[in-house]
N, C-alpha and C. Protein backbone atom coordinates (compact mmCIF):
# COMPACT_ATOMS: atom_id res chain seq x y z
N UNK A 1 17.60 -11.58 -11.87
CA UNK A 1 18.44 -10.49 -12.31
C UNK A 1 18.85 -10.68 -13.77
N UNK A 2 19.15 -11.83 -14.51
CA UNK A 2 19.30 -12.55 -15.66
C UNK A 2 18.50 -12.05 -16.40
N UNK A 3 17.45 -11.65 -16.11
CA UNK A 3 15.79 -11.90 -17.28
C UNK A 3 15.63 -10.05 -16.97
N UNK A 4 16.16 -9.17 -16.10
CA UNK A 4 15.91 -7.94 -15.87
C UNK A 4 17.28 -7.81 -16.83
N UNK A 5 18.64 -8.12 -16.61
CA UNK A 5 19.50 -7.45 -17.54
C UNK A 5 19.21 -7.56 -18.65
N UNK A 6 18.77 -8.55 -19.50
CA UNK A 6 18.67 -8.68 -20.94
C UNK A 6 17.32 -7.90 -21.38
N UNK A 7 16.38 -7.36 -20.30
CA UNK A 7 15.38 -6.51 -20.72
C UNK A 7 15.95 -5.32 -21.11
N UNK A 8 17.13 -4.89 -20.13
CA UNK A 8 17.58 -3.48 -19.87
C UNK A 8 18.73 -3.41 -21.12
N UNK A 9 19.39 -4.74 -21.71
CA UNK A 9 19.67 -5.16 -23.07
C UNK A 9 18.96 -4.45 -24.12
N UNK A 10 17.75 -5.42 -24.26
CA UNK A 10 16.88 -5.33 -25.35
C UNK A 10 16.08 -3.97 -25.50
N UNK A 11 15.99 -3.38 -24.66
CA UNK A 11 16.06 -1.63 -24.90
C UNK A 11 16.87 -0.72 -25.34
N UNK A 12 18.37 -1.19 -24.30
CA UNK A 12 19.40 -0.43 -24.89
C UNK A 12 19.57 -0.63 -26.67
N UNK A 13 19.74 -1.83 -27.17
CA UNK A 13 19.84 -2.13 -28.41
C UNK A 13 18.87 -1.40 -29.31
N UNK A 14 17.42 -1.61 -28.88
CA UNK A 14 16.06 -0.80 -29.84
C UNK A 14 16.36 0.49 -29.69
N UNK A 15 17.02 0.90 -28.99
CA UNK A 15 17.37 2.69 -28.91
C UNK A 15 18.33 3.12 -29.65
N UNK A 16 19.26 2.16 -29.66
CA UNK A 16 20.57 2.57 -30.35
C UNK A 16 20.88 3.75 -31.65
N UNK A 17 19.82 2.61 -32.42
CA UNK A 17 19.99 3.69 -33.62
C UNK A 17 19.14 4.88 -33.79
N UNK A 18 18.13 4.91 -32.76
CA UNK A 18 17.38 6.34 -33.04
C UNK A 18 18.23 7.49 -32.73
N UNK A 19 18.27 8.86 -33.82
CA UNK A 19 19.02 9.84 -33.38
C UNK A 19 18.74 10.23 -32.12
N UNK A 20 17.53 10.81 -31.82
CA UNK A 20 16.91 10.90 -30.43
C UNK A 20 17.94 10.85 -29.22
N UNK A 21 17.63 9.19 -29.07
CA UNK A 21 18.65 8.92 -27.63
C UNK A 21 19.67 9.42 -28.54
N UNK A 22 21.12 9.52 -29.48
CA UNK A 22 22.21 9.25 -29.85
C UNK A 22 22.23 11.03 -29.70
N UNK A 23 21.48 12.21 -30.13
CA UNK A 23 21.73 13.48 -29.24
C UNK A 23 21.85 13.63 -27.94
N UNK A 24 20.56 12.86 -27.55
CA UNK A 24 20.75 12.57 -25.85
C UNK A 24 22.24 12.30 -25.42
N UNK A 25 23.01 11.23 -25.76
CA UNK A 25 23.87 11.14 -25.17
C UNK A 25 25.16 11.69 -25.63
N UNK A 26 25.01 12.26 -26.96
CA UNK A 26 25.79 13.62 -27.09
C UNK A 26 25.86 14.93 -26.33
N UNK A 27 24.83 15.09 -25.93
CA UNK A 27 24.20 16.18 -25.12
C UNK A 27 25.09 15.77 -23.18
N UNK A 28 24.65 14.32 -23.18
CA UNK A 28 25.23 14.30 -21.74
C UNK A 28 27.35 14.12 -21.74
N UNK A 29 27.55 13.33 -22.69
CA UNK A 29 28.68 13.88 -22.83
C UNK A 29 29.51 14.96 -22.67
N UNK A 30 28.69 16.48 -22.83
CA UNK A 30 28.87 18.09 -22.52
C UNK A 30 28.99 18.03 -21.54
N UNK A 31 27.75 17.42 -20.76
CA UNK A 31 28.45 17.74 -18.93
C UNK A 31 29.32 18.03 -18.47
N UNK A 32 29.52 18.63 -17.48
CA UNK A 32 30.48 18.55 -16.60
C UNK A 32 31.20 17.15 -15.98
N UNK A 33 32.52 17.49 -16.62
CA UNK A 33 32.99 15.48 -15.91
C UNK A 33 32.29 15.14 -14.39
N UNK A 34 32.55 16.37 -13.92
CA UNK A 34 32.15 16.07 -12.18
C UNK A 34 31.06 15.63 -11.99
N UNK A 35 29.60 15.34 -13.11
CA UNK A 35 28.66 15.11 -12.80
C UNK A 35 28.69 13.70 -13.26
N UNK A 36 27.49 12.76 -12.80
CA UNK A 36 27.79 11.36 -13.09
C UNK A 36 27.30 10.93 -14.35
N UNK A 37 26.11 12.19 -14.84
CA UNK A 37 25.53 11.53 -15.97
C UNK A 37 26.46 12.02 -17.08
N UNK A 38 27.89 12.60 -17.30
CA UNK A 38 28.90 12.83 -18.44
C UNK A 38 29.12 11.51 -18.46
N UNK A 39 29.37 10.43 -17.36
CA UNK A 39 30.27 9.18 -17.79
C UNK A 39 28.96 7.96 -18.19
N UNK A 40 27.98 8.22 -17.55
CA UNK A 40 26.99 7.42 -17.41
C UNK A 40 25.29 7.54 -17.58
N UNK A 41 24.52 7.66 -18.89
CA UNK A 41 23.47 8.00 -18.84
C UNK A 41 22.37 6.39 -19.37
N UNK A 42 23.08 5.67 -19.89
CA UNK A 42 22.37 4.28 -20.58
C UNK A 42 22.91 2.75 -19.61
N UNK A 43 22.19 2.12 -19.16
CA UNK A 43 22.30 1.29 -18.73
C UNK A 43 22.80 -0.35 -19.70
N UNK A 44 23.19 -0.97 -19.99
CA UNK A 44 23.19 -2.65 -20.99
C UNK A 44 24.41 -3.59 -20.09
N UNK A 45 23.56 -4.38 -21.04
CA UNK A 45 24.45 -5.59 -20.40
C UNK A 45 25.59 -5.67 -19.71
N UNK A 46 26.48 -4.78 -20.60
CA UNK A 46 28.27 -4.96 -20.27
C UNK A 46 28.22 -3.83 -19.50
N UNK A 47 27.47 -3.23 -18.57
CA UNK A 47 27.38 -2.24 -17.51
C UNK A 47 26.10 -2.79 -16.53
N UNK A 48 25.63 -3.92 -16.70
CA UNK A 48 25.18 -4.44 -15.75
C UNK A 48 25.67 -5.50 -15.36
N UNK A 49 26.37 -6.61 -16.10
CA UNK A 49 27.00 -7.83 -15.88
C UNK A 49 28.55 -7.90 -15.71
N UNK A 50 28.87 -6.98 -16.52
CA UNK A 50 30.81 -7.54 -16.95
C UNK A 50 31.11 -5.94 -15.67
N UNK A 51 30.34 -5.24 -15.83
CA UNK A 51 31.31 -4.33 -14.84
C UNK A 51 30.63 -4.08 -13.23
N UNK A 52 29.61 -5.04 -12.77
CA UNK A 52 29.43 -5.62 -11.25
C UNK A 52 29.61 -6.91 -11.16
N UNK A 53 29.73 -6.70 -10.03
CA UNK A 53 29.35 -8.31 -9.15
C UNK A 53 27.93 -8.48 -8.79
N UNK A 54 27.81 -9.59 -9.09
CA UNK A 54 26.20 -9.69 -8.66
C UNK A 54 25.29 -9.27 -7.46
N UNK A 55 26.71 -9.95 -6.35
CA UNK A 55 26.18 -9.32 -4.93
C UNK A 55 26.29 -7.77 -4.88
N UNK A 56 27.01 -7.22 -5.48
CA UNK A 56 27.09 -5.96 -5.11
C UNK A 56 25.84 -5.08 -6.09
N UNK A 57 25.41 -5.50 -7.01
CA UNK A 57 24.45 -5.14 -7.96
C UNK A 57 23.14 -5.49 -7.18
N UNK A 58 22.72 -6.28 -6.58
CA UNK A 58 21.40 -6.95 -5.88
C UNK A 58 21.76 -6.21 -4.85
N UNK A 59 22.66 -5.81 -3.83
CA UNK A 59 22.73 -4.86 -3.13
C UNK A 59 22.23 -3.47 -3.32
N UNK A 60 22.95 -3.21 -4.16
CA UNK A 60 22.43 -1.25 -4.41
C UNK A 60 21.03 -1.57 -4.62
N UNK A 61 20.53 -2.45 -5.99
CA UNK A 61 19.24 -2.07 -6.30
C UNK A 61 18.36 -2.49 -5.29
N UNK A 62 18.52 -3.00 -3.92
CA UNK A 62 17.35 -3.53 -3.04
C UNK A 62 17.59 -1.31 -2.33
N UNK A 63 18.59 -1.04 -2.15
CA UNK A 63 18.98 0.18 -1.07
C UNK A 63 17.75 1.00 -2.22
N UNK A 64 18.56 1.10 -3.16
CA UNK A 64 17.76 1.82 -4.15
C UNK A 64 16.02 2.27 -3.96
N UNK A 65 15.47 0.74 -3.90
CA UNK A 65 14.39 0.70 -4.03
C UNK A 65 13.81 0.78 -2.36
N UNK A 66 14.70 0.60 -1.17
CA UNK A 66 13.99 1.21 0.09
C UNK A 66 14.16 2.66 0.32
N UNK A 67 14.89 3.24 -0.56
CA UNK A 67 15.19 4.91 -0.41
C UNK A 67 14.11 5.27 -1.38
N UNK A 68 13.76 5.03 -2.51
CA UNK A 68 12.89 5.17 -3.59
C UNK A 68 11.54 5.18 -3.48
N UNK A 69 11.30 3.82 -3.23
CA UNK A 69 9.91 3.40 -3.69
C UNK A 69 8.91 3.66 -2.03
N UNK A 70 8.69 4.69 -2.30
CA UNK A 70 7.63 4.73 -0.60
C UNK A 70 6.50 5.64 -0.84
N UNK A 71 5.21 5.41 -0.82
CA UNK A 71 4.63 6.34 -1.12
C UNK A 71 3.67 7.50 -1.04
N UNK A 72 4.96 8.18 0.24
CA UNK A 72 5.18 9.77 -0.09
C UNK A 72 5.62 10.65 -1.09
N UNK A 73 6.10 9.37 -1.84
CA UNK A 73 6.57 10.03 -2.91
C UNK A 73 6.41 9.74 -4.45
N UNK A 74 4.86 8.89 -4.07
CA UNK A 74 3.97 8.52 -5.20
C UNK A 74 2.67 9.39 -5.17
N UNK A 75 2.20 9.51 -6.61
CA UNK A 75 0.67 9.89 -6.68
C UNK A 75 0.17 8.58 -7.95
N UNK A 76 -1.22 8.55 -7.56
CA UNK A 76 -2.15 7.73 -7.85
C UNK A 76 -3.42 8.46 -8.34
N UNK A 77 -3.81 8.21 -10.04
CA UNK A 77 -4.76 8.93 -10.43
C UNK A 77 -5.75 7.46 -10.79
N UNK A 78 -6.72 7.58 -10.61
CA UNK A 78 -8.19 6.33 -10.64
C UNK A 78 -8.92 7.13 -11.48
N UNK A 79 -9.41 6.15 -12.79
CA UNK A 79 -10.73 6.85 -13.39
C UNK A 79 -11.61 5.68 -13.39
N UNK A 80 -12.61 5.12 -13.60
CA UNK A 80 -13.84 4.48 -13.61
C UNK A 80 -14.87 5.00 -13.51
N UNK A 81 -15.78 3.64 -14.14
CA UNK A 81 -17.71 4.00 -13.90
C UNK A 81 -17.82 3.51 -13.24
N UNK A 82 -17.58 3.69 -11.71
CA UNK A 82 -18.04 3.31 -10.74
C UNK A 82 -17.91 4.35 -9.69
N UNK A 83 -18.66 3.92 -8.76
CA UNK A 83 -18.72 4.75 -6.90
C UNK A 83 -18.11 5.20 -6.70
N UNK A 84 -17.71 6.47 -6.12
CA UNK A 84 -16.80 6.87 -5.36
C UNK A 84 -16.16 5.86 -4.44
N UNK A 85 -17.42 5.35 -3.14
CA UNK A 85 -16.99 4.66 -2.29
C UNK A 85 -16.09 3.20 -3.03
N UNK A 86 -16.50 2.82 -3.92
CA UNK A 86 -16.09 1.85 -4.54
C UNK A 86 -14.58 1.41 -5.21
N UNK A 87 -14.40 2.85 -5.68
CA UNK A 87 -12.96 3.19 -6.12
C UNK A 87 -12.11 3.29 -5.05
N UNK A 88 -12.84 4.33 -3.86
CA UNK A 88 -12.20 4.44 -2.57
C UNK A 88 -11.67 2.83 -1.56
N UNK A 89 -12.61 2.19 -2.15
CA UNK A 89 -12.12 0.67 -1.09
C UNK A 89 -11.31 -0.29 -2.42
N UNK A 90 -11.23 0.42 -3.26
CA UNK A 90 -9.89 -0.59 -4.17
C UNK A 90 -8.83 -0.12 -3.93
N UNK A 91 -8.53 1.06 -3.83
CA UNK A 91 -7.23 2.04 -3.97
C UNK A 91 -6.72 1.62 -2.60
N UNK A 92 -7.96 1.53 -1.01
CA UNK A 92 -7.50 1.35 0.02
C UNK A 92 -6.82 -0.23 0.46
N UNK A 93 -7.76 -1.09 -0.43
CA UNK A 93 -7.04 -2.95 -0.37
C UNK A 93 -5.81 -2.70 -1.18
N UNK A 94 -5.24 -1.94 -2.22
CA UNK A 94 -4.55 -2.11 -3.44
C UNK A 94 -3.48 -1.76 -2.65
N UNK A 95 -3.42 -0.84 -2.08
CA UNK A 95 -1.86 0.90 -2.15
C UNK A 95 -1.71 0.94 -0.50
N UNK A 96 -2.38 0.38 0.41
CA UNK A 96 -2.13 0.91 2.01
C UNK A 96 -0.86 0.11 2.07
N UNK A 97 -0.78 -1.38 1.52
CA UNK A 97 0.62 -1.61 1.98
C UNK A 97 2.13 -1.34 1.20
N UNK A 98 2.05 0.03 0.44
CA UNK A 98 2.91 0.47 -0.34
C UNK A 98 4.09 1.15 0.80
N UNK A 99 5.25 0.65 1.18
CA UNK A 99 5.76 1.47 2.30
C UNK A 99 5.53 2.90 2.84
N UNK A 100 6.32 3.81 3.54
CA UNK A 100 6.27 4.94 3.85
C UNK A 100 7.94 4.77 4.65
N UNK A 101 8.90 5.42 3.73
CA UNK A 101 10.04 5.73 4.72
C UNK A 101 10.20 7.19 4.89
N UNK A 102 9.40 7.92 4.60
CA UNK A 102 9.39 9.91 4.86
C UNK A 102 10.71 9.72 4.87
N UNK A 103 11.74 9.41 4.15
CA UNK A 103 12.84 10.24 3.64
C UNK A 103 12.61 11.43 3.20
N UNK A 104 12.87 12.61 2.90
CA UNK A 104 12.68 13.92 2.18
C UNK A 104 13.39 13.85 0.90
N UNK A 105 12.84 14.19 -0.05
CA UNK A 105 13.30 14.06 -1.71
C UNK A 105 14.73 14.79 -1.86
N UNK A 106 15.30 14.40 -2.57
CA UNK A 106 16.33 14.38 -3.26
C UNK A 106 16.86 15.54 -3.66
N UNK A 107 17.92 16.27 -2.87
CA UNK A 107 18.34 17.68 -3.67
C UNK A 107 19.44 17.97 -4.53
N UNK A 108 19.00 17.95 -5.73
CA UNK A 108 19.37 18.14 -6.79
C UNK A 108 20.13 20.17 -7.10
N UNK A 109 19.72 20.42 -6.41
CA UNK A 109 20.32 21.85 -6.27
C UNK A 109 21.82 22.33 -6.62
N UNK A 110 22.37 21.03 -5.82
CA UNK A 110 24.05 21.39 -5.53
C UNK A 110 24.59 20.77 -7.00
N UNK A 111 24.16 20.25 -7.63
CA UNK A 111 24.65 20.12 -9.19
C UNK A 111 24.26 21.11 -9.97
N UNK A 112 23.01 22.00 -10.05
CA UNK A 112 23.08 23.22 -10.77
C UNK A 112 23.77 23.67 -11.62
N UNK A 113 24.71 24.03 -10.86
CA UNK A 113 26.24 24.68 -11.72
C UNK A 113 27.03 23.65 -12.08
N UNK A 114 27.01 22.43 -12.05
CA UNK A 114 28.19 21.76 -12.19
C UNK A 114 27.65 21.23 -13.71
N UNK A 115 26.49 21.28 -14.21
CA UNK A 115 26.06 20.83 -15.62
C UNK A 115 26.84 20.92 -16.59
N UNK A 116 26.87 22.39 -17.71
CA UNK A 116 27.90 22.70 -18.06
C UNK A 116 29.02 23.94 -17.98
């Protein structure tokens, strides 16, 4: 988790000064308070370390990633010079043991109006 925060560091920092992100998060600031991305759109250090607990941080991100990562809710594009069948039996050793929790995606609907 040490070597993932200071990645999520060393991004936040290389971003900093581009106007880019710095509209971006002028822009989310407008939000609506009620929405989460007005208080919260950039991840760093002192919002990954000084304001969790570790256990509780290794918690969410494992929930995170069994609600997330399953894939029904991935696509996979393959190009090569090779076989069909060939591509077909890499993709099948590579990706069959990628979970499947058929959760249904995420509705984003009911924030709509709450933007600005």
């Amino acid at each position: 988790m040490t070597r993932e925060r200071e990645a999520i560091e060393s991004e936040f920092q290389m971003a900093l000064p581009s106007d880019t992100y710095r509209k971006e998060q002028l822009l989310m600031s407008l939000f609506n308070p009620k929405v989460d991305i007005n208080s919260f759109a950039w991840g760093n250090l002192k919002t990954l370390r000084d304001n969790i607990d570790d256990d509780v941080l290794y918690k969410r991100l494992h929930e995170f990633r069994k609600y997330h990562y399953s894939g029904h809710r991935m696509t996979l594009a393959i190009q090569a010079r090779l076989p069909m069948s060939t591509l077909e039996s890499y993709v099948i050793e590579c990706f069959t043991t990628v979970p499947q929790n058929n959760l249904p995606a995420d509705d984003f609907s009911k924030h709509s109006k709450l933007c600005f």
